[in-house]
C-alpha atoms as a PDB file:
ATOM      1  CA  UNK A   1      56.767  73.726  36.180  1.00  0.00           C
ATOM      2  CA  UNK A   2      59.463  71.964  37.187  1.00  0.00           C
ATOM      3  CA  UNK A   3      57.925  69.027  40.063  1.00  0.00           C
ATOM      4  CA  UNK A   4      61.062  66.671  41.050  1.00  0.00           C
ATOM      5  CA  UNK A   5      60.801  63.006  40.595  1.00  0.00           C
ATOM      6  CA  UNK A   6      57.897  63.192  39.054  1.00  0.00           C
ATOM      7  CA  UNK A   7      58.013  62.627  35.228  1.00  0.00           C
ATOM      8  CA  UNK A   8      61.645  60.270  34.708  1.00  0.00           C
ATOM      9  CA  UNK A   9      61.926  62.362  30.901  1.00  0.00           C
ATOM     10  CA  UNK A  10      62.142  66.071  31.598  1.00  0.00           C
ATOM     11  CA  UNK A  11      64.946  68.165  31.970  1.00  0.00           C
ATOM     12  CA  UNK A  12      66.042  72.030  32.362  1.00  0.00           C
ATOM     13  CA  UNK A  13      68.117  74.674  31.697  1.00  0.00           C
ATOM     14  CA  UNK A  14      69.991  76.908  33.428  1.00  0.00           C
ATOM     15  CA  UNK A  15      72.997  78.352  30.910  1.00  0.00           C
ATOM     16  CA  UNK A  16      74.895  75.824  30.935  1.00  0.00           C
ATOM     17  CA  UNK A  17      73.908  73.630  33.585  1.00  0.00           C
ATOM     18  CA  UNK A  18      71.564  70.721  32.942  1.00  0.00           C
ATOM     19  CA  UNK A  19      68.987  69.385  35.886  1.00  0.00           C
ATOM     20  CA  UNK A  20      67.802  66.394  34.664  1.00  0.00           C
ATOM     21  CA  UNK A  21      64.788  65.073  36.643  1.00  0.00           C
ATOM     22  CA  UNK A  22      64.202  61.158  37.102  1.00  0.00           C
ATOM     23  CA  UNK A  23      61.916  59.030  39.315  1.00  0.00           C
ATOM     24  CA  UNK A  24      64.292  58.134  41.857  1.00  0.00           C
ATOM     25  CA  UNK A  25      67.169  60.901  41.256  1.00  0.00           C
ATOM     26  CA  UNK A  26      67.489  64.717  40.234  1.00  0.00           C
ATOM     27  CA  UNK A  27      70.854  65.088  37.879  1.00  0.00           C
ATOM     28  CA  UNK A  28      72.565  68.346  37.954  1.00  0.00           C
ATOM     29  CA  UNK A  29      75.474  68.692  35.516  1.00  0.00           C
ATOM     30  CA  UNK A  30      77.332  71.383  33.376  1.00  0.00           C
ATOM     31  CA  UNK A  31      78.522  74.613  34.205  1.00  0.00           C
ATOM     32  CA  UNK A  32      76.725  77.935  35.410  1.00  0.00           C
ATOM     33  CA  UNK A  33      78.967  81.071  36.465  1.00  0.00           C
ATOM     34  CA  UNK A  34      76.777  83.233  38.706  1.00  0.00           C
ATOM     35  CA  UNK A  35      78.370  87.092  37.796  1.00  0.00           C
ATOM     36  CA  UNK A  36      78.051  89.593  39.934  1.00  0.00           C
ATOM     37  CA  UNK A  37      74.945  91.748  37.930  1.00  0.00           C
ATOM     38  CA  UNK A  38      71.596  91.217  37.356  1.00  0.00           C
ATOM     39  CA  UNK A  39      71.938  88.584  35.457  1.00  0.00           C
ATOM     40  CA  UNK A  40      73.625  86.260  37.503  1.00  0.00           C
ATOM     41  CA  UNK A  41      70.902  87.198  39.899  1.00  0.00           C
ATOM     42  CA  UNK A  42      67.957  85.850  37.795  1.00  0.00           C
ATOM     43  CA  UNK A  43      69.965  83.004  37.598  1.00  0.00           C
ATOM     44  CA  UNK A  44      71.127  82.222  40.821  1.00  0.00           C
ATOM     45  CA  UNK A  45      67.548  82.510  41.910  1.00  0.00           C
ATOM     46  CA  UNK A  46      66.311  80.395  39.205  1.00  0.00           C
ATOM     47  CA  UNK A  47      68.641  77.473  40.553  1.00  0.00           C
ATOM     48  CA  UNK A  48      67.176  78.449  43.968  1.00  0.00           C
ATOM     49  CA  UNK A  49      63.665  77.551  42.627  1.00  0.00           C
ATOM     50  CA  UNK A  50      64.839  74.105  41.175  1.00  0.00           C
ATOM     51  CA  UNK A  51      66.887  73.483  44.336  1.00  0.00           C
ATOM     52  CA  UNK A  52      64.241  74.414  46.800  1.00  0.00           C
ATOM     53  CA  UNK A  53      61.592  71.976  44.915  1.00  0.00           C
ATOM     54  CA  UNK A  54      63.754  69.401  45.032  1.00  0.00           C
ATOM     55  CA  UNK A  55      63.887  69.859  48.951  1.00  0.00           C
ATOM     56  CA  UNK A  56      60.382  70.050  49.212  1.00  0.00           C
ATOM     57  CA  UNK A  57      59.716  67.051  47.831  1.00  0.00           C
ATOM     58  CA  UNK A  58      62.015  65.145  49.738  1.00  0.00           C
ATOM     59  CA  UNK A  59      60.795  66.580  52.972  1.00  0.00           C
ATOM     60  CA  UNK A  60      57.140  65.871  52.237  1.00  0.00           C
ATOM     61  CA  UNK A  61      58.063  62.241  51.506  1.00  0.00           C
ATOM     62  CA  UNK A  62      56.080  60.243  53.511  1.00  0.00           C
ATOM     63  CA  UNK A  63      58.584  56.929  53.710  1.00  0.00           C
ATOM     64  CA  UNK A  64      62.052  58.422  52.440  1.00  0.00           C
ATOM     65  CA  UNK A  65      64.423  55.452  52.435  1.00  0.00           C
ATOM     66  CA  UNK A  66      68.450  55.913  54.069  1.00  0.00           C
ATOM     67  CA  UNK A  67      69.767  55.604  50.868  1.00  0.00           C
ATOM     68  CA  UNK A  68      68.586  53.941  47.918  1.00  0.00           C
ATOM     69  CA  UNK A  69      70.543  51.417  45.722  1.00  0.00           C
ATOM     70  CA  UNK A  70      71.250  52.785  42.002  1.00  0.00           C
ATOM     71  CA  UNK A  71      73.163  51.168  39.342  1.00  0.00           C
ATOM     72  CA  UNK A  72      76.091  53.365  37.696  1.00  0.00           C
ATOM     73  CA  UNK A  73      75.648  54.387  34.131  1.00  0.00           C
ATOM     74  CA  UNK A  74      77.288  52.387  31.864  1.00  0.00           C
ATOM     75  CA  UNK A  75      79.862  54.218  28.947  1.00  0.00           C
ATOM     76  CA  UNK A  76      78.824  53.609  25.922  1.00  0.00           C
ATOM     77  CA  UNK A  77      81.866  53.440  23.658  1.00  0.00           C
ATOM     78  CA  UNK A  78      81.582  56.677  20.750  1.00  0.00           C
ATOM     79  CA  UNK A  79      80.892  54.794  17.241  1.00  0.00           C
ATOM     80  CA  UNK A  80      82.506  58.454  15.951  1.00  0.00           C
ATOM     81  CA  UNK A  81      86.120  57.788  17.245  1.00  0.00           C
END
């Protein structure tokens, strides 16, 4: 079960898109085509799920800040090139 901000190491799947949860941030990267048949319908409700949790838990946050202060990621530089 996916619980947002919760556990800083676990991350899901939709196709191609990634939601990656952390303590203080939920990532969501890649790509996810919803088609027009059933199964873009399992997964267009499947984001639903992930996005509605994450909305949940930041409306039953008892002292939700403005906006918090994160550092940018830092490149690393590929050793393979």
């Amino acid at each position: 079960m996916f619980k947002p901000f919760e556990n800083g190491t676990e991350s899901h799947a939709i196709h191609d898109l990634t939601l990656e949860n952390q303590e203080d941030c939920v990532s969501i990267y890649g790509n996810l085509q919803l088609t027009k048949d059933q199964a873009g319908l399992q997964a267009a409700k499947a984001l639903q799920t992930y996005i509605n949790a994450v909305v949940s838990a930041l409306e039953n946050e008892a002292h939700l800040p403005e906006k918090i202060d994160r550092q940018d990621e830092q490149e690393i530089e590929n050793p393979f090139l």
